[in-house]
Protein backbone atom coordinates (compact mmCIF):
# COMPACT_ATOMS: atom_id res chain seq x y z
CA UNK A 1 90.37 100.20 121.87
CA UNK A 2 91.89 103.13 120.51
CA UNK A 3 90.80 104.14 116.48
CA UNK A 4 92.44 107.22 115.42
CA UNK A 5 94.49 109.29 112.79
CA UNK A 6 98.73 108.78 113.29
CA UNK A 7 98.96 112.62 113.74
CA UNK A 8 96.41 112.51 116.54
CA UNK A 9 98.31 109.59 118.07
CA UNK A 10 99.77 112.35 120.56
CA UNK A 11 96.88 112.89 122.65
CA UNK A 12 96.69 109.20 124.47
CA UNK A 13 100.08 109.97 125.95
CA UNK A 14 100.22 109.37 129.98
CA UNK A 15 97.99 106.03 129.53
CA UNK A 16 100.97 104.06 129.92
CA UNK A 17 105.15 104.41 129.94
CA UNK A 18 105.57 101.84 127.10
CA UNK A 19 102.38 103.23 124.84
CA UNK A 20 104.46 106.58 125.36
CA UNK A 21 107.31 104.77 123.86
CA UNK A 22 105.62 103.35 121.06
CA UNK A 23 103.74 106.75 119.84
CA UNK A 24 107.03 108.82 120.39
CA UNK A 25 108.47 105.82 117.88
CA UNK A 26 105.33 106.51 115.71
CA UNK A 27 105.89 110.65 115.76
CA UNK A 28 109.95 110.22 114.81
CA UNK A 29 109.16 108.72 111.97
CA UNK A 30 110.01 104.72 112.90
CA UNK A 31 107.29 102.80 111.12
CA UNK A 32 109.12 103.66 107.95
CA UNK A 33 112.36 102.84 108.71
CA UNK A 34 111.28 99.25 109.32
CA UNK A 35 112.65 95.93 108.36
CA UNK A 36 110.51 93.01 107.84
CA UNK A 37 110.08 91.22 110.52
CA UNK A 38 110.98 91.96 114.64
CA UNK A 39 112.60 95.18 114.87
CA UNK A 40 113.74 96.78 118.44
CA UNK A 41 112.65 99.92 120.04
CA UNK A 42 112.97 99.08 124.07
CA UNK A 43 113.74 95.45 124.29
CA UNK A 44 110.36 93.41 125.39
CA UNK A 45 108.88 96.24 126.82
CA UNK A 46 108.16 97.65 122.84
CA UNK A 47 108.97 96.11 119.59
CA UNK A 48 107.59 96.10 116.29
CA UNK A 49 106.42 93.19 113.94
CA UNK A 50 106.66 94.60 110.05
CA UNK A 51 104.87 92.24 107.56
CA UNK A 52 102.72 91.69 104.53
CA UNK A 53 99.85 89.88 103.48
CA UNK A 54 96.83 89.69 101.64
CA UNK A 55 93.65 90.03 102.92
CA UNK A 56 91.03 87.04 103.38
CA UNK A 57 87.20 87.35 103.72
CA UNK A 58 87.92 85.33 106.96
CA UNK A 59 90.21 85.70 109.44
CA UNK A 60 90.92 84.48 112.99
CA UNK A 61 90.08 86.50 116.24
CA UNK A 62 93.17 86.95 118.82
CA UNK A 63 93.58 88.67 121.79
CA UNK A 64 96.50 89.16 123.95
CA UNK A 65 96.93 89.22 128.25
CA UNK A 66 100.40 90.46 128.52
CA UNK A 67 100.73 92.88 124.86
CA UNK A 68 98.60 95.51 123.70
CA UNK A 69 98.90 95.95 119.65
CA UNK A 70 99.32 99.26 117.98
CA UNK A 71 98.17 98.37 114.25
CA UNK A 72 99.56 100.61 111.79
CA UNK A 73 99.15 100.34 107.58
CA UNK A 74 101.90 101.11 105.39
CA UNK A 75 100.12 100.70 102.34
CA UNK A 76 96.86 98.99 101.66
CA UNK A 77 93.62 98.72 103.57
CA UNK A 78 92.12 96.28 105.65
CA UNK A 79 89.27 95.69 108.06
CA UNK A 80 89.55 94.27 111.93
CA UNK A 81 86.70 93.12 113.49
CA UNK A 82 87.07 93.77 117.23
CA UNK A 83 84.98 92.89 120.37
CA UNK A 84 85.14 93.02 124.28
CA UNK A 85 86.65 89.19 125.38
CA UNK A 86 84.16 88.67 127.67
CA UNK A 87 81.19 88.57 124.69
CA UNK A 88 83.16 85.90 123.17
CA UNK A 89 84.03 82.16 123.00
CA UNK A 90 87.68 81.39 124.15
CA UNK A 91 88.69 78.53 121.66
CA UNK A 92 92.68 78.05 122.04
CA UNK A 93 95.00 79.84 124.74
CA UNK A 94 99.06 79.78 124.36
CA UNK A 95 99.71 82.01 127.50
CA UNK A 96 103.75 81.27 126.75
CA UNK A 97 103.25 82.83 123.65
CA UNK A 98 100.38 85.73 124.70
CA UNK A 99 97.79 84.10 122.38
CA UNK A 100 94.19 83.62 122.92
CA UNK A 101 92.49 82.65 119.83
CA UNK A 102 88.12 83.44 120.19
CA UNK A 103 85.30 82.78 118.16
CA UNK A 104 82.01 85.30 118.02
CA UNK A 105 80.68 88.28 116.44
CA UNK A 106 82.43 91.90 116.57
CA UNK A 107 81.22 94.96 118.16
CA UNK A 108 82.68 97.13 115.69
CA UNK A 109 84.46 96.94 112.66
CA UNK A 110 87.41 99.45 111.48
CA UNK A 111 88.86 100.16 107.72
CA UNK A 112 92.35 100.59 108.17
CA UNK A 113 94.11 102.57 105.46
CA UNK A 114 97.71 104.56 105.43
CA UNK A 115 97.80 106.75 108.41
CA UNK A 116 95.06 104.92 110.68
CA UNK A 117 95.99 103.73 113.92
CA UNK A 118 94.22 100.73 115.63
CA UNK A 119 95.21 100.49 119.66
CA UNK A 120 93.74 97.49 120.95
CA UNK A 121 94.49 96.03 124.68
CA UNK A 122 94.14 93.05 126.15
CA UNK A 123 90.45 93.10 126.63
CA UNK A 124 89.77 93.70 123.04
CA UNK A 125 90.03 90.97 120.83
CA UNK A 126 90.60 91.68 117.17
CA UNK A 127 90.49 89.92 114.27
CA UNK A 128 93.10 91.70 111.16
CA UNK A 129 93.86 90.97 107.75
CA UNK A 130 90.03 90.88 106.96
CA UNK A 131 89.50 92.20 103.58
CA UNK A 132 86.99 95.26 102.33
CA UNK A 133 86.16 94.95 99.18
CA UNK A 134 88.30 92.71 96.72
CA UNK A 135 91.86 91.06 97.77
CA UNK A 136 94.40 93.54 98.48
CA UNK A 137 98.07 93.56 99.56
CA UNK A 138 98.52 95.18 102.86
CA UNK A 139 101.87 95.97 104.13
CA UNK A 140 101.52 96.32 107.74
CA UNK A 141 103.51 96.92 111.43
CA UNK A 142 102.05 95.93 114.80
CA UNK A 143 103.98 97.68 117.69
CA UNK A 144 103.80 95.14 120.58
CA UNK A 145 103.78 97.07 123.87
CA UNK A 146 103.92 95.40 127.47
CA UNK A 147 101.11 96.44 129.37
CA UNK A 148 102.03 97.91 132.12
């Protein structure tokens, strides 16, 4: 798990070629040029999901084996829960569709707000769209990047 500032992004390049890809998209500007939905950077190798949604006081815990996310908030704030896989409970796995849903406590717990960045790989479960404080509209990308 990476838990940064978007002008700091810089400094994890050289962990992978397709995490390179994603923060150069990050450092051009590309999270605001987004359309809702799937939007293309480099085919399946990095592409971005743009959405909204309000947050919950309970939300489910994912993880991913072939994607690592790259969280970013547009506008709002939001916590996600996140914890090591192996400390948790695997409930439901859709390996066609690179979802493992888990059930257990978090290790940590970050307050995403405009200009955070939340890395998470595939041995970090996370758990978005949690609220802090009261209800609030979060408009939101998630750069899917293969792990490679």
């Amino acid at each position: 798990m990476i838990f940064c500032k978007l002008d700091q992004l810089g400094r994890y390049r050289g962990l992978s070629r397709h995490l390179d890809t994603a923060i150069r998209f990050l450092e051009e500007g590309g999270a605001s040029r987004l359309a809702m939905g799937r939007n293309e950077v480099d085919g399946e190798a990095v592409y971005v999901n743009r959405f909204d949604y309000d947050t919950a006081e309970e939300a489910i815990t994912e993880g991913h084996l072939r994607y690592i996310d790259v969280h970013v908030v547009l506008s709002g704030q939001e916590e996600i829960g996140v914890a090591d896989v192996s400390t948790l409970r695997e409930v439901e796995r859709r390996e066609e569709e690179d979802y493992i849903l888990f059930s257990g406590p978090f290790q940590c717990v970050c307050v995403m707000k405009p200009g955070d960045v939340l890395i998470t790989f595939p041995e970090d479960a996370h758990s978005p769209k949690r609220r802090n404080g009261p209800p609030c509209h979060v408009e939101k990308a998630v750069i899917k990047v293969l792990n490679d």
